[in-house]
N, C-alpha and C. Protein backbone atom coordinates (compact mmCIF):
# COMPACT_ATOMS: atom_id res chain seq x y z
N UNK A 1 -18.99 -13.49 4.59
CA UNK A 1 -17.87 -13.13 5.45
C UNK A 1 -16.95 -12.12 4.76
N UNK A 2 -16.91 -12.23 3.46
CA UNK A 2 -15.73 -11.11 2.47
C UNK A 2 -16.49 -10.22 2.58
N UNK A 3 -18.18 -9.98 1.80
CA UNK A 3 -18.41 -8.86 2.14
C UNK A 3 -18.21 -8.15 3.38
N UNK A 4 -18.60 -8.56 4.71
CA UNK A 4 -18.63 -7.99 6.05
C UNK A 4 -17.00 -7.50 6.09
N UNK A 5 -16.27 -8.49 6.14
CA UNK A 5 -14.58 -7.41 6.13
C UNK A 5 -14.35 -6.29 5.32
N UNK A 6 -14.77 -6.52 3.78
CA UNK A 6 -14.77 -5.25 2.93
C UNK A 6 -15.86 -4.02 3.37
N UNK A 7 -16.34 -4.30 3.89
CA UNK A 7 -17.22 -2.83 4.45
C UNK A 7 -16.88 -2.36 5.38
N UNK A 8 -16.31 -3.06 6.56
CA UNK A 8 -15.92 -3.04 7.47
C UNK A 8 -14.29 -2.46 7.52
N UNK A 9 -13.68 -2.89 5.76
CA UNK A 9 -12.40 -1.65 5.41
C UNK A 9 -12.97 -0.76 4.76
N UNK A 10 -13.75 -0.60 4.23
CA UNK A 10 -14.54 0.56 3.25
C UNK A 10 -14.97 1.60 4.29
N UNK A 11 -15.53 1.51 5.80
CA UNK A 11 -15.58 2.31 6.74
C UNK A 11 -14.67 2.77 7.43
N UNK A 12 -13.66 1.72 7.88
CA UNK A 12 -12.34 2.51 7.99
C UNK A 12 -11.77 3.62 7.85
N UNK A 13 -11.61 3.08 6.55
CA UNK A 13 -10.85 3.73 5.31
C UNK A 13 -11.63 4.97 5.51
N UNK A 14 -12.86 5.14 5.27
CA UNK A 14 -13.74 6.35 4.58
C UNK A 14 -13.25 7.67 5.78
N UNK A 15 -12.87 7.32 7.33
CA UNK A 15 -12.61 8.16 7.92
C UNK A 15 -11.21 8.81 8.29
N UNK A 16 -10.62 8.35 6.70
CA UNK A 16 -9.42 9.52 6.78
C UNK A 16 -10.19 11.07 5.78
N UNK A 17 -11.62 11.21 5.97
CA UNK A 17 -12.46 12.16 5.06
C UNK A 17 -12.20 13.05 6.39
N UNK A 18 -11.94 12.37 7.41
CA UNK A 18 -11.35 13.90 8.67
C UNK A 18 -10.37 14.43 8.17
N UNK A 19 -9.35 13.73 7.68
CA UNK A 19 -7.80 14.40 7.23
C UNK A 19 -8.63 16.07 6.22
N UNK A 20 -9.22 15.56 5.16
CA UNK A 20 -9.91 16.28 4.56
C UNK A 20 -10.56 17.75 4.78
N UNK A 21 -11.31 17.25 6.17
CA UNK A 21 -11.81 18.34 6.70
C UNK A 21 -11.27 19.20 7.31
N UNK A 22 -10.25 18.53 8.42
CA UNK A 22 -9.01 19.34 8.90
C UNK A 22 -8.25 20.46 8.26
N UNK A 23 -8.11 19.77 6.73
CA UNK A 23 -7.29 20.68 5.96
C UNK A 23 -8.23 22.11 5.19
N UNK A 24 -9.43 21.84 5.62
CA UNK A 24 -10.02 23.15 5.33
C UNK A 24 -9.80 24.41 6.13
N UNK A 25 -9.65 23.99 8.14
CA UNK A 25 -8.76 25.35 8.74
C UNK A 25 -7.53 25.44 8.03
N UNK A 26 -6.55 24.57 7.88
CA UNK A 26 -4.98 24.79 7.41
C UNK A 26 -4.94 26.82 6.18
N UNK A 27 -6.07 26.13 5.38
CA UNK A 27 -5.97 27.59 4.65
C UNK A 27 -6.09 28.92 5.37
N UNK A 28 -7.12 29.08 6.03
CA UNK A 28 -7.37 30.10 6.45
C UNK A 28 -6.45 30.63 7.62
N UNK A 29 -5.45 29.07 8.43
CA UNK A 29 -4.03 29.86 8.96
C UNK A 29 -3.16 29.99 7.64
N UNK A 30 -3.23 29.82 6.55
CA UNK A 30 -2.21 29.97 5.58
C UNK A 30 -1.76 31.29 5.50
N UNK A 31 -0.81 32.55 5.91
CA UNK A 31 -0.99 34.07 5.66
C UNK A 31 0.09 34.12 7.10
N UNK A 32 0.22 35.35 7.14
CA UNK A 32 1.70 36.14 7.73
C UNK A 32 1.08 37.09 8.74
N UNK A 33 -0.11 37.21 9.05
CA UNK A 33 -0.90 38.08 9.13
C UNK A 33 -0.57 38.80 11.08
N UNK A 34 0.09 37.19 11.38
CA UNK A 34 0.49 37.33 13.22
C UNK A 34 2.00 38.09 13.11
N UNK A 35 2.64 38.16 11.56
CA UNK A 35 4.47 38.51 12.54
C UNK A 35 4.97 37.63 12.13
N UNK A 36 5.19 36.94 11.08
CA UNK A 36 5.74 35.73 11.06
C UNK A 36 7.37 35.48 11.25
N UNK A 37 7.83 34.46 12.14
CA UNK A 37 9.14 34.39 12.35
C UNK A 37 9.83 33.75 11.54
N UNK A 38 11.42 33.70 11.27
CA UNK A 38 12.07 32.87 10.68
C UNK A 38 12.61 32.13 11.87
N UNK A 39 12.95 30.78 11.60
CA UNK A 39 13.56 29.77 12.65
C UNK A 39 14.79 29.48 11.70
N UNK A 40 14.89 29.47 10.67
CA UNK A 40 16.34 28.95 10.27
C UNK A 40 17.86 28.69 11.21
N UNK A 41 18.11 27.82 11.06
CA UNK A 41 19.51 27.48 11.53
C UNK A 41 20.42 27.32 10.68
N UNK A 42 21.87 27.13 11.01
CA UNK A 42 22.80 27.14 10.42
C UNK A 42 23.24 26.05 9.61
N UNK A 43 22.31 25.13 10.10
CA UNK A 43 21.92 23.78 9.71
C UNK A 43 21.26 23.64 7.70
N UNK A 44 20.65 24.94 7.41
CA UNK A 44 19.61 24.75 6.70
C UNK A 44 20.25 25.93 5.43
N UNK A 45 21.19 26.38 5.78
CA UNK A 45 22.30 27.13 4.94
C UNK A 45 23.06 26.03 4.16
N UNK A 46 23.21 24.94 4.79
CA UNK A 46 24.16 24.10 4.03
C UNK A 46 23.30 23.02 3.56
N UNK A 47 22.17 23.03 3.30
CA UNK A 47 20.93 22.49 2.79
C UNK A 47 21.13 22.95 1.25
N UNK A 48 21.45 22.43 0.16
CA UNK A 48 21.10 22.72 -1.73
C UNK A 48 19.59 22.79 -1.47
N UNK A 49 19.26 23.78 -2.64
CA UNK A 49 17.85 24.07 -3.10
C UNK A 49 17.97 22.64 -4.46
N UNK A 50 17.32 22.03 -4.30
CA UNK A 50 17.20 21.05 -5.37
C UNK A 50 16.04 20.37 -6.06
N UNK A 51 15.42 21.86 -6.99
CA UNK A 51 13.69 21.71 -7.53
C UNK A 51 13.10 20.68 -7.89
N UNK A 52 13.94 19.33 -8.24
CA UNK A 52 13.25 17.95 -9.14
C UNK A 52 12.68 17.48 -7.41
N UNK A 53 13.16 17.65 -6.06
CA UNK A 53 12.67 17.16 -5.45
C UNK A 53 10.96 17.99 -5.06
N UNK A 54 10.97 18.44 -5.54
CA UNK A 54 9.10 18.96 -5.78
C UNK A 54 8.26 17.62 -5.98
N UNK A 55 8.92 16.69 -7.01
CA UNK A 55 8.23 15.67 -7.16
C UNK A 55 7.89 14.47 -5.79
N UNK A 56 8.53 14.61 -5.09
CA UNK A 56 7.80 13.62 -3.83
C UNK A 56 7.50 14.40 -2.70
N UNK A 57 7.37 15.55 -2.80
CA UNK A 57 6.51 16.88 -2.53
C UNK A 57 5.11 17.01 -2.58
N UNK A 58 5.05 16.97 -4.11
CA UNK A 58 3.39 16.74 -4.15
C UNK A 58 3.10 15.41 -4.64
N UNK A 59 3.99 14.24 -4.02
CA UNK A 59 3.22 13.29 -4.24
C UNK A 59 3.04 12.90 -2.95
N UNK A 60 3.51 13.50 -1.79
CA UNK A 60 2.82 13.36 -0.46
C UNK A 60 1.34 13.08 -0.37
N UNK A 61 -0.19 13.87 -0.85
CA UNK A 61 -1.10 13.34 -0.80
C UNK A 61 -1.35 11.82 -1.44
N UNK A 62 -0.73 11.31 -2.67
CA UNK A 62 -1.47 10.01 -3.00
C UNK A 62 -0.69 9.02 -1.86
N UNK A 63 0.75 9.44 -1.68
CA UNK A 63 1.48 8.59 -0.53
C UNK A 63 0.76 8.50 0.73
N UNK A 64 0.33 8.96 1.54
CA UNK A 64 -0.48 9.01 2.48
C UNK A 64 -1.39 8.40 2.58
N UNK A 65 -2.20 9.02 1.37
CA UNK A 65 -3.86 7.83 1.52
C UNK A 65 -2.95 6.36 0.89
N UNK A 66 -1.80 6.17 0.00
CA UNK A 66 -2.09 4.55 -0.20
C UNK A 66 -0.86 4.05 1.25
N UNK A 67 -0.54 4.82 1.53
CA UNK A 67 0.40 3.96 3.00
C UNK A 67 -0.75 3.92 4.23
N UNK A 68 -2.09 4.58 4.16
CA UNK A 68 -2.78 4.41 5.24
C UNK A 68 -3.91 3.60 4.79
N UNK A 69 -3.66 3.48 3.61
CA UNK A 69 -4.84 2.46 3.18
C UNK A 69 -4.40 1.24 3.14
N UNK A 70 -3.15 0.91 2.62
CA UNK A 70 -2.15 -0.64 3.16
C UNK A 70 -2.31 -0.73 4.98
N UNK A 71 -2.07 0.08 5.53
CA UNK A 71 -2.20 -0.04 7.13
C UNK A 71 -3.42 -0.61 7.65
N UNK A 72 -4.46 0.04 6.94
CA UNK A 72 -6.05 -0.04 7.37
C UNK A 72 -5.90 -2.09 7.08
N UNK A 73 -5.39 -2.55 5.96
CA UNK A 73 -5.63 -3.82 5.39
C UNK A 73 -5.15 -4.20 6.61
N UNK A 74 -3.93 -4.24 6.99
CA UNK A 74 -3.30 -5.21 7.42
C UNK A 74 -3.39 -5.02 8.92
N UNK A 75 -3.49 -3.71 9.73
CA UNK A 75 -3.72 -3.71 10.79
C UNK A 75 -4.49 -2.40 11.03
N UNK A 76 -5.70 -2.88 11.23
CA UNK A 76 -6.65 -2.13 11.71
C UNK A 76 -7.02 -0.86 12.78
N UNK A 77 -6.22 -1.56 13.73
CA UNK A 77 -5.76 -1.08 15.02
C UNK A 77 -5.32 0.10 15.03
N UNK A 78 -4.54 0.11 14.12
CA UNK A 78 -2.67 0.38 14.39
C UNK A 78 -3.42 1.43 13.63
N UNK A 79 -3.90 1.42 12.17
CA UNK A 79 -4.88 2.37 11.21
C UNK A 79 -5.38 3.25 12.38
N UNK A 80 -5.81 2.73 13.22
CA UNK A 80 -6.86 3.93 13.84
C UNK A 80 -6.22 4.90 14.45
N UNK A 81 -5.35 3.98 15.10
CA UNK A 81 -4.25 5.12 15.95
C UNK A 81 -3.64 6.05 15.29
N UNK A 82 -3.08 5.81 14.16
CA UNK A 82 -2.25 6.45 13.54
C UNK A 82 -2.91 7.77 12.92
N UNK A 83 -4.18 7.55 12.07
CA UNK A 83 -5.24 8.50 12.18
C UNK A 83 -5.92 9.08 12.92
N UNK A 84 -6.01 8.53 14.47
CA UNK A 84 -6.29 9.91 15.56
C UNK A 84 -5.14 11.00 15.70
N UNK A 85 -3.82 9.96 15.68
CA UNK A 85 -2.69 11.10 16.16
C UNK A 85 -2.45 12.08 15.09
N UNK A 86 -2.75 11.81 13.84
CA UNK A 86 -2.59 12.66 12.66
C UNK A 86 -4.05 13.64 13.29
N UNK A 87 -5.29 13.65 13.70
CA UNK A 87 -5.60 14.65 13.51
C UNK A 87 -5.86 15.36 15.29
N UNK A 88 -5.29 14.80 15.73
CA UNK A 88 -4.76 15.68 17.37
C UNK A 88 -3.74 16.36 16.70
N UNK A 89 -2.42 15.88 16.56
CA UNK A 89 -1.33 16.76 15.75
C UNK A 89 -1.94 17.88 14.78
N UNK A 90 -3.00 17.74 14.19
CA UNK A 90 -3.32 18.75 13.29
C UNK A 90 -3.70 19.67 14.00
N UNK A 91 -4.55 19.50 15.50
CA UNK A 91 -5.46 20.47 16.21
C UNK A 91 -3.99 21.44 16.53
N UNK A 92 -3.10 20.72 17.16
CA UNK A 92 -2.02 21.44 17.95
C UNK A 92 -1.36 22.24 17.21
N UNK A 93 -0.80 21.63 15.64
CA UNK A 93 -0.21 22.42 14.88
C UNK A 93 -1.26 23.98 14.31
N UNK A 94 -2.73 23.31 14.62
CA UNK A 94 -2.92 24.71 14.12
C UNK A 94 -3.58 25.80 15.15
N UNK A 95 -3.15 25.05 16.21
CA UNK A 95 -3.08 26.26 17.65
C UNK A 95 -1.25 26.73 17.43
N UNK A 96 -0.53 26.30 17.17
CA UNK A 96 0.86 27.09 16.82
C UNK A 96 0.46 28.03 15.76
N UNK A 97 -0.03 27.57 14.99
CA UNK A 97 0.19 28.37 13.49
C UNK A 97 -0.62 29.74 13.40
N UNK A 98 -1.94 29.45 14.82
CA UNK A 98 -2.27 30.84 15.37
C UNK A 98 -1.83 31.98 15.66
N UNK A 99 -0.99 31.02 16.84
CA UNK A 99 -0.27 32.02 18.25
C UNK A 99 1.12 32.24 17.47
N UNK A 100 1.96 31.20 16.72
CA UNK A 100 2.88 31.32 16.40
C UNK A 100 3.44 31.44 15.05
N UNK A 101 3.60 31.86 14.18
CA UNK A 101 3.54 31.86 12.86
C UNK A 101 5.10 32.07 12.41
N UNK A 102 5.23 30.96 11.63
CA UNK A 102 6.47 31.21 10.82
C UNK A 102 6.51 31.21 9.75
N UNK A 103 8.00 31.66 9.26
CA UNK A 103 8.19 30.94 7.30
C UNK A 103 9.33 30.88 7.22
N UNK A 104 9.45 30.63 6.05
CA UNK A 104 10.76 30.11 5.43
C UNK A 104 11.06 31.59 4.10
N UNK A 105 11.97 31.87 3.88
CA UNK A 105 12.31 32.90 2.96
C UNK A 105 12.64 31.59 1.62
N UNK A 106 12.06 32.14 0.46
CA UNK A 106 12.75 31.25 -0.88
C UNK A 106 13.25 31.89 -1.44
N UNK A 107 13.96 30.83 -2.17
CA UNK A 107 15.15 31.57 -2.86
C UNK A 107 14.39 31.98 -4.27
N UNK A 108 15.06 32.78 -5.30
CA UNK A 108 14.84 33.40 -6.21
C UNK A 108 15.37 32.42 -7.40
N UNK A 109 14.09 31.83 -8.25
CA UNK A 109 14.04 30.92 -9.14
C UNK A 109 14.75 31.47 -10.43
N UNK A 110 15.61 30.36 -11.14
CA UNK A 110 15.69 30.67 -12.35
C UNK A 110 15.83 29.40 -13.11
N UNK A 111 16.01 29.68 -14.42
CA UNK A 111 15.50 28.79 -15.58
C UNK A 111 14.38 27.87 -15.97
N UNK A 112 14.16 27.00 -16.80
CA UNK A 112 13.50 26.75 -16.98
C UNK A 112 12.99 25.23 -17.33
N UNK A 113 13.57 24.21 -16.51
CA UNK A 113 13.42 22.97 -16.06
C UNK A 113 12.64 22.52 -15.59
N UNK A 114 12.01 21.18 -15.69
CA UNK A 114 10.69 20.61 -15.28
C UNK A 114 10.46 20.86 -13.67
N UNK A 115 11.94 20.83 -12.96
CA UNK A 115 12.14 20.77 -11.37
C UNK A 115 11.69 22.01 -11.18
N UNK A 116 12.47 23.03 -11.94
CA UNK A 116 12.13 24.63 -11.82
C UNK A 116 10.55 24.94 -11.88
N UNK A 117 9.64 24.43 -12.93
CA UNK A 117 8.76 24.54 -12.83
C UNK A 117 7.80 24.04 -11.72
N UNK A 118 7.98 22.76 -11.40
CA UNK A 118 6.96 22.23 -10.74
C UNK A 118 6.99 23.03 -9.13
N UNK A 119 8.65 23.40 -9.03
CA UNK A 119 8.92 24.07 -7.10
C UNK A 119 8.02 25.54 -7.40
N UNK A 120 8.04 26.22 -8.84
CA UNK A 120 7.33 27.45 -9.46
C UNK A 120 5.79 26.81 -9.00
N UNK A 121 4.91 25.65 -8.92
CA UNK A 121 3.88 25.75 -8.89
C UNK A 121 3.75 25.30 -7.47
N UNK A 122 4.40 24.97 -6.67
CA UNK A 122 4.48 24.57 -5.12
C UNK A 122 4.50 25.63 -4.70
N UNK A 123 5.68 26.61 -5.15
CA UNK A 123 5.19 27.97 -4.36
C UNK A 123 4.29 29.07 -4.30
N UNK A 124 3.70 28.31 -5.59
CA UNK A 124 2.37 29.49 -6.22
C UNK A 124 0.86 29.20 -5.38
N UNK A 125 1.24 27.60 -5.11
CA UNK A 125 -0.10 26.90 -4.72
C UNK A 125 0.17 27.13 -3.26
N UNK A 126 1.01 27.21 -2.45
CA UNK A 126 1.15 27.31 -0.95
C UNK A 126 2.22 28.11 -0.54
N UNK A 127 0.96 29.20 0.62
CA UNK A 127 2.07 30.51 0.92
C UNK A 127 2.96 29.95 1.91
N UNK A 128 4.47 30.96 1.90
CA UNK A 128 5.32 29.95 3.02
C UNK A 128 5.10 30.42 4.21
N UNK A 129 3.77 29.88 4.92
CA UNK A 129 3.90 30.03 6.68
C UNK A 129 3.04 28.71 6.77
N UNK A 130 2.53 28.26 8.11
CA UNK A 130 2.41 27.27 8.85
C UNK A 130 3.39 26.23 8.52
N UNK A 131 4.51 26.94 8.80
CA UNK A 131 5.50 25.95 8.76
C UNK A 131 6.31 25.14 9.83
N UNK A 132 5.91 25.93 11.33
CA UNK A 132 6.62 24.81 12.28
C UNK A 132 5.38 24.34 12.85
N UNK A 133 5.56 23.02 13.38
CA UNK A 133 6.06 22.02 12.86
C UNK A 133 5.25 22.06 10.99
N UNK A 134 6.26 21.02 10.27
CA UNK A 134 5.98 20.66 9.23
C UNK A 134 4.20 19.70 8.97
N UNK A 135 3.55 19.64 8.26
CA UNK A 135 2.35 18.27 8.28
C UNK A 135 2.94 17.74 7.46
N UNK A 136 3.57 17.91 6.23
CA UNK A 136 3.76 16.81 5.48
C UNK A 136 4.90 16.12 6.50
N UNK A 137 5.89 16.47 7.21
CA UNK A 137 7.16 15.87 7.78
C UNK A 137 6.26 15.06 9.06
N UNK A 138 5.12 15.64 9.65
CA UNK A 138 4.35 15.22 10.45
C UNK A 138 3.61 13.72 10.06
N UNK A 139 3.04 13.52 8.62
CA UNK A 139 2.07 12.68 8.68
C UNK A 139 3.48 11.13 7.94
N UNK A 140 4.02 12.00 7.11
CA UNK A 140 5.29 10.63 6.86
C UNK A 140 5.93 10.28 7.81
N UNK A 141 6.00 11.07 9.44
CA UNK A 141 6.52 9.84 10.10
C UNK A 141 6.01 9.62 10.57
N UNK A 142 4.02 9.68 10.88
CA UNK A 142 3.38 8.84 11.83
C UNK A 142 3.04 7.57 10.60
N UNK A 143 2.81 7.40 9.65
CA UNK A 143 2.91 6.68 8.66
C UNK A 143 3.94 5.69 8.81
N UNK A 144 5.04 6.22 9.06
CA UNK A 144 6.03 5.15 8.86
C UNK A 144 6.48 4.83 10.61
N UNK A 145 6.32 5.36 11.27
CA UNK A 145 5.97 4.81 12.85
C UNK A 145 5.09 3.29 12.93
N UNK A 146 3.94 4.23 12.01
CA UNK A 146 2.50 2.84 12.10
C UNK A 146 2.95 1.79 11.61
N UNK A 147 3.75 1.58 10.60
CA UNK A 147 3.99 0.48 10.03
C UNK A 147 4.96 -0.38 10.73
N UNK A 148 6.05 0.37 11.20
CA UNK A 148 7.07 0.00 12.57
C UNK A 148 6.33 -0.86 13.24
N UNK A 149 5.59 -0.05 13.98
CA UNK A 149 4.69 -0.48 15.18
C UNK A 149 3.95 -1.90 14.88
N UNK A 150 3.42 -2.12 13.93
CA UNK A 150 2.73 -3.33 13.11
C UNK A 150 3.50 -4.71 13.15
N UNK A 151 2.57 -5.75 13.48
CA UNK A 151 3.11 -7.35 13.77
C UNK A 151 2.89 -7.91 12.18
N UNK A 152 1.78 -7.20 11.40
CA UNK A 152 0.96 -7.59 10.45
C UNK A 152 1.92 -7.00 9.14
N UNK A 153 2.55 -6.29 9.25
CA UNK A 153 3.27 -5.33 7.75
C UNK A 153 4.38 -6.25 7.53
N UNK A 154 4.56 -6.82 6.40
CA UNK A 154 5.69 -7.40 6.10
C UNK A 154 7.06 -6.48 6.32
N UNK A 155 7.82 -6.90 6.02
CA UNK A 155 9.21 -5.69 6.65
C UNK A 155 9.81 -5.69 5.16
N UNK A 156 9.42 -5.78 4.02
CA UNK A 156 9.76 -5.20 2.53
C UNK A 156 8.80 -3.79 2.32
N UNK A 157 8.03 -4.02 2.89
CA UNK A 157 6.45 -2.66 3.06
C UNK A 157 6.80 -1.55 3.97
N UNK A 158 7.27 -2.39 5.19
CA UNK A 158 7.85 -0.92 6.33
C UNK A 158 9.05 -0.25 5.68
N UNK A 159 9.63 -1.03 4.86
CA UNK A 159 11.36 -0.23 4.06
C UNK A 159 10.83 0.58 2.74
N UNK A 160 9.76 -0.11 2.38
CA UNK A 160 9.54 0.76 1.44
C UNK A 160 8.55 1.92 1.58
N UNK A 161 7.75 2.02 2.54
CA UNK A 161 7.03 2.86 3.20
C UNK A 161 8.14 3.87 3.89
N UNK A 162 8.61 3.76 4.38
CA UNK A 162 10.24 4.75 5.32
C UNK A 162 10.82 5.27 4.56
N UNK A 163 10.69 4.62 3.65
CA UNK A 163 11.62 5.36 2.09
C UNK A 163 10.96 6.49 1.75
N UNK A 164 9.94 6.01 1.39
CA UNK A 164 9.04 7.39 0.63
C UNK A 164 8.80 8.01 1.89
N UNK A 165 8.16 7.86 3.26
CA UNK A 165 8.42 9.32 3.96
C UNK A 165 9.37 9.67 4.30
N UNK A 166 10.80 9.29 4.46
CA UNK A 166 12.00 10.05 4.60
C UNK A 166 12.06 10.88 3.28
N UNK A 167 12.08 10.35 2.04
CA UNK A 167 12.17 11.36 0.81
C UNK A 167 11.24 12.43 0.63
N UNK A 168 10.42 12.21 1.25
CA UNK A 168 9.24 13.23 1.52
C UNK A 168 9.31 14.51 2.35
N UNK A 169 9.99 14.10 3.75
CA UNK A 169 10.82 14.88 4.75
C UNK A 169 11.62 15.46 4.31
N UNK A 170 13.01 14.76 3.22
CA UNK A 170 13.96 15.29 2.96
C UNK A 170 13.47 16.05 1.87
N UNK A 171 12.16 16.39 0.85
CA UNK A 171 12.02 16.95 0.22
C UNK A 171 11.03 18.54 0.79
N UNK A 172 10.91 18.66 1.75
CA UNK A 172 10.47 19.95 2.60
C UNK A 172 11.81 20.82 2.99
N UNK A 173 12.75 20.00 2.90
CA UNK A 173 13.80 20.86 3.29
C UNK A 173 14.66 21.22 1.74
N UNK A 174 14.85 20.43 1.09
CA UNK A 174 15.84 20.27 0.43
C UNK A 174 14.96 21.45 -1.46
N UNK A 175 13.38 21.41 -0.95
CA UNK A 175 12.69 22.81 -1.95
C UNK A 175 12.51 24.42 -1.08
N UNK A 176 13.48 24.12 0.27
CA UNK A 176 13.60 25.22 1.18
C UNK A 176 11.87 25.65 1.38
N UNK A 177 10.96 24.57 1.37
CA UNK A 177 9.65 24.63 2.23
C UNK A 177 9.57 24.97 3.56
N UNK A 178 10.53 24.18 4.08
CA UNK A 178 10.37 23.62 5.46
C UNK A 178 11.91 24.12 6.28
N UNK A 179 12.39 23.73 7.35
CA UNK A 179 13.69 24.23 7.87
C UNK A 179 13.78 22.86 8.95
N UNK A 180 14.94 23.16 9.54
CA UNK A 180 15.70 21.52 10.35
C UNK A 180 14.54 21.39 11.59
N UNK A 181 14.43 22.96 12.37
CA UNK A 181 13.23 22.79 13.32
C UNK A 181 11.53 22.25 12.78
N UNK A 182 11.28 22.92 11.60
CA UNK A 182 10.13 22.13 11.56
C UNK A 182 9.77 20.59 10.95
N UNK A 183 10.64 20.30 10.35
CA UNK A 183 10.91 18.48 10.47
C UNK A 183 11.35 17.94 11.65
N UNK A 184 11.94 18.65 12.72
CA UNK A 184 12.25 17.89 13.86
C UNK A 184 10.89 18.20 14.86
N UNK A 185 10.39 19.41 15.11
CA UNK A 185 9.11 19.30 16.14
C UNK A 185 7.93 18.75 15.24
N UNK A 186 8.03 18.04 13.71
CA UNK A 186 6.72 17.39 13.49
C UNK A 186 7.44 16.13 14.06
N UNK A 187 8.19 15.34 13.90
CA UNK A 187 8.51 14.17 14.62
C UNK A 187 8.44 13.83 15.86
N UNK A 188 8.77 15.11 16.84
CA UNK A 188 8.88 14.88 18.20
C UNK A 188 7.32 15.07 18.36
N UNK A 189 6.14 15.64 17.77
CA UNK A 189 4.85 16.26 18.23
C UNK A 189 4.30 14.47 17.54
N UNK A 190 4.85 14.03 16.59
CA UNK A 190 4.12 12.90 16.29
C UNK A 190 4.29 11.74 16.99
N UNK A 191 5.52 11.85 17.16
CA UNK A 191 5.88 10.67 18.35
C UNK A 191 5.54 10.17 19.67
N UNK A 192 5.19 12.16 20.12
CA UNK A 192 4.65 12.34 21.59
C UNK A 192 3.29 11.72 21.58
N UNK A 193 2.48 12.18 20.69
CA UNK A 193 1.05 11.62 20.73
C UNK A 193 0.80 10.25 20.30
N UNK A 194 0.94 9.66 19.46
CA UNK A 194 1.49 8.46 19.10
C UNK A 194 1.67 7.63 20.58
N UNK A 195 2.77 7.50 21.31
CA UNK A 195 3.29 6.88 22.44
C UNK A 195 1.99 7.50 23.73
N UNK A 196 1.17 8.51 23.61
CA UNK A 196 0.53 8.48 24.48
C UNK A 196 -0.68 7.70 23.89
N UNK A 197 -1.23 7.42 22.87
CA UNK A 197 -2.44 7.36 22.48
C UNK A 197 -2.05 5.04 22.66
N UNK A 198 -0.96 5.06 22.76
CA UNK A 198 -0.44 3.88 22.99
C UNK A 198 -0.05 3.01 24.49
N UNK A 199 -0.23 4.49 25.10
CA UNK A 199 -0.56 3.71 26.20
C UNK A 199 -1.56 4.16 27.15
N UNK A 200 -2.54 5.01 26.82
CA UNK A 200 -3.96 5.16 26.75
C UNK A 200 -4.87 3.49 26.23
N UNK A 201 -4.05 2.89 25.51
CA UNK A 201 -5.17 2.00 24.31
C UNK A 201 -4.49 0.97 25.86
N UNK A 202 -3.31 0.67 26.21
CA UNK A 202 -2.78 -0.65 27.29
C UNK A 202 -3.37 -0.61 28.47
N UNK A 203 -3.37 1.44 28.67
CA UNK A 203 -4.42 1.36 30.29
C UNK A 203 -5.65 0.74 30.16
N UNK A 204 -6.43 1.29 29.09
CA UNK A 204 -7.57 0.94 28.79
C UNK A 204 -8.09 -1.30 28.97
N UNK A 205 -6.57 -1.71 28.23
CA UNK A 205 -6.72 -2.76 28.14
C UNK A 205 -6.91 -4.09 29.19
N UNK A 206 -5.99 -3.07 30.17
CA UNK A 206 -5.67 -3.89 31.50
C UNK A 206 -6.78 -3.36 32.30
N UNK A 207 -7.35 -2.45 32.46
CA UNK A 207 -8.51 -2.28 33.05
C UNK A 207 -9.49 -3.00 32.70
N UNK A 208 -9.72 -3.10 31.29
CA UNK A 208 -10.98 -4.16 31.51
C UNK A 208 -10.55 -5.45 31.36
N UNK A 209 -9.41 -6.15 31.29
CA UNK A 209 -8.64 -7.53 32.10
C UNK A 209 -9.11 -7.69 33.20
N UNK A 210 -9.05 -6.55 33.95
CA UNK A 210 -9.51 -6.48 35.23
C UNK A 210 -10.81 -6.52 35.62
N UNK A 211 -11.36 -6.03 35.06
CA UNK A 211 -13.18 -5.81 35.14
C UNK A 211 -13.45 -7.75 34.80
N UNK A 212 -13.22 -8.01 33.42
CA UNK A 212 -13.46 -9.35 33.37
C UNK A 212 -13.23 -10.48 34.78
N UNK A 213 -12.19 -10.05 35.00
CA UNK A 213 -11.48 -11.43 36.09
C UNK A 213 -11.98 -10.91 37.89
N UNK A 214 -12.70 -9.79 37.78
CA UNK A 214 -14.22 -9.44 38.77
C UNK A 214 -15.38 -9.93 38.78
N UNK A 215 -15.62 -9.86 37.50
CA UNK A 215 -16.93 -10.75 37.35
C UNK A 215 -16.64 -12.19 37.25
N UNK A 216 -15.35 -12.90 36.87
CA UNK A 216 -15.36 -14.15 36.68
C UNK A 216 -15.10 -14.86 38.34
């Protein structure tokens, strides 16, 4: 019986290797190549550049796989959903990042601090466009939605899960990655799909309620 559940999370699990694949178009929209717009608001002027937050920046990938791999344990379900809407959201964001292309202008680095360095290798490793909506601001709050959503997540796990993707969010803005619009349309684009893919799963449910209590 342990083995059959552990394979049965070992398969799960294995199909966030879509997230993976997904992120192989992301590069090739990576580039300026459409016109790229600025969206800045007035909002994002009174935003500090503050480089030590690089660090929960790029710790977005291990955060992700271990907050969707706690999800997968405890609710299965909820795992799946949360990983379709992450990669519908990806399709959409990278039909924007086609038709629509933005960036963010950075600011001009100086000295020579661990923060300084590491925002120096964030901006070296990723050019600034496909930036509205955000994915990293995108996948920390379907992450921390999923866990919301969950009967099964203790509520010390959902606070500490919310934590790290709000610091995650607040760290797209606060290394001037990201701007106020593209943390707000990854939330509203994650939320939208999310709440449909949620009540897609209830139509589904009550229909075959129904089918059963036909044949019975």
């Amino acid at each position: 019986m342990f083995l059959r559940k552990y394979k049965t999370y070992l398969l799960s699990l294995s199909l966030m290797v879509t997230l993976l694949l997904m992120g192989l178009v992301y590069k090739s929209l990576n580039n300026g190549t459409g016109g790229a717009r600025v969206l800045n608001s007035p909002v994002d002027g009174l935003i500090p550049l503050v480089p030590w937050m690089s660090l929960p920046y790029l710790g977005w990938y291990p955060f992700i796989f271990a907050a969707m791999a706690y999800l997968c344990l405890r609710d299965t379900r909820l795992y799946l959903r949360v990983l379709l809407a992450m990669n519908i959201c990806l399709c959409v964001c990278y039909l924007i990042y086609a038709h629509f292309q933005t960036t963010v202008p950075r600011p001009v680095l100086s000295g020579s601090g661990l923060g300084t360095r590491l925002l120096r290798y964030v901006y070296s490793e990723d050019r600034p466009y496909n930036c509205f909506p955000s994915i990293h601001a995108l996948h920390s709050y379907l992450v921390m939605r999923g866990v919301w959503a969950s009967r099964s997540v203790r509520r010390r796990y959902k606070l500490l899960i919310s934590a790290g993707s709000i610091t995650i969010i607040a760290s797209t803005l606060l290394i001037k990655q990201h701007v106020i619009y593209d943390a707000a349309a990854a939330a509203l684009l994650g939320e939208t799909v999310f709440m449909l893919l949620g009540g897609i799963w209830i139509y589904k449910r009550r229909q075959l309620t129904k089918w059963r209590q036909r044949i019975n």
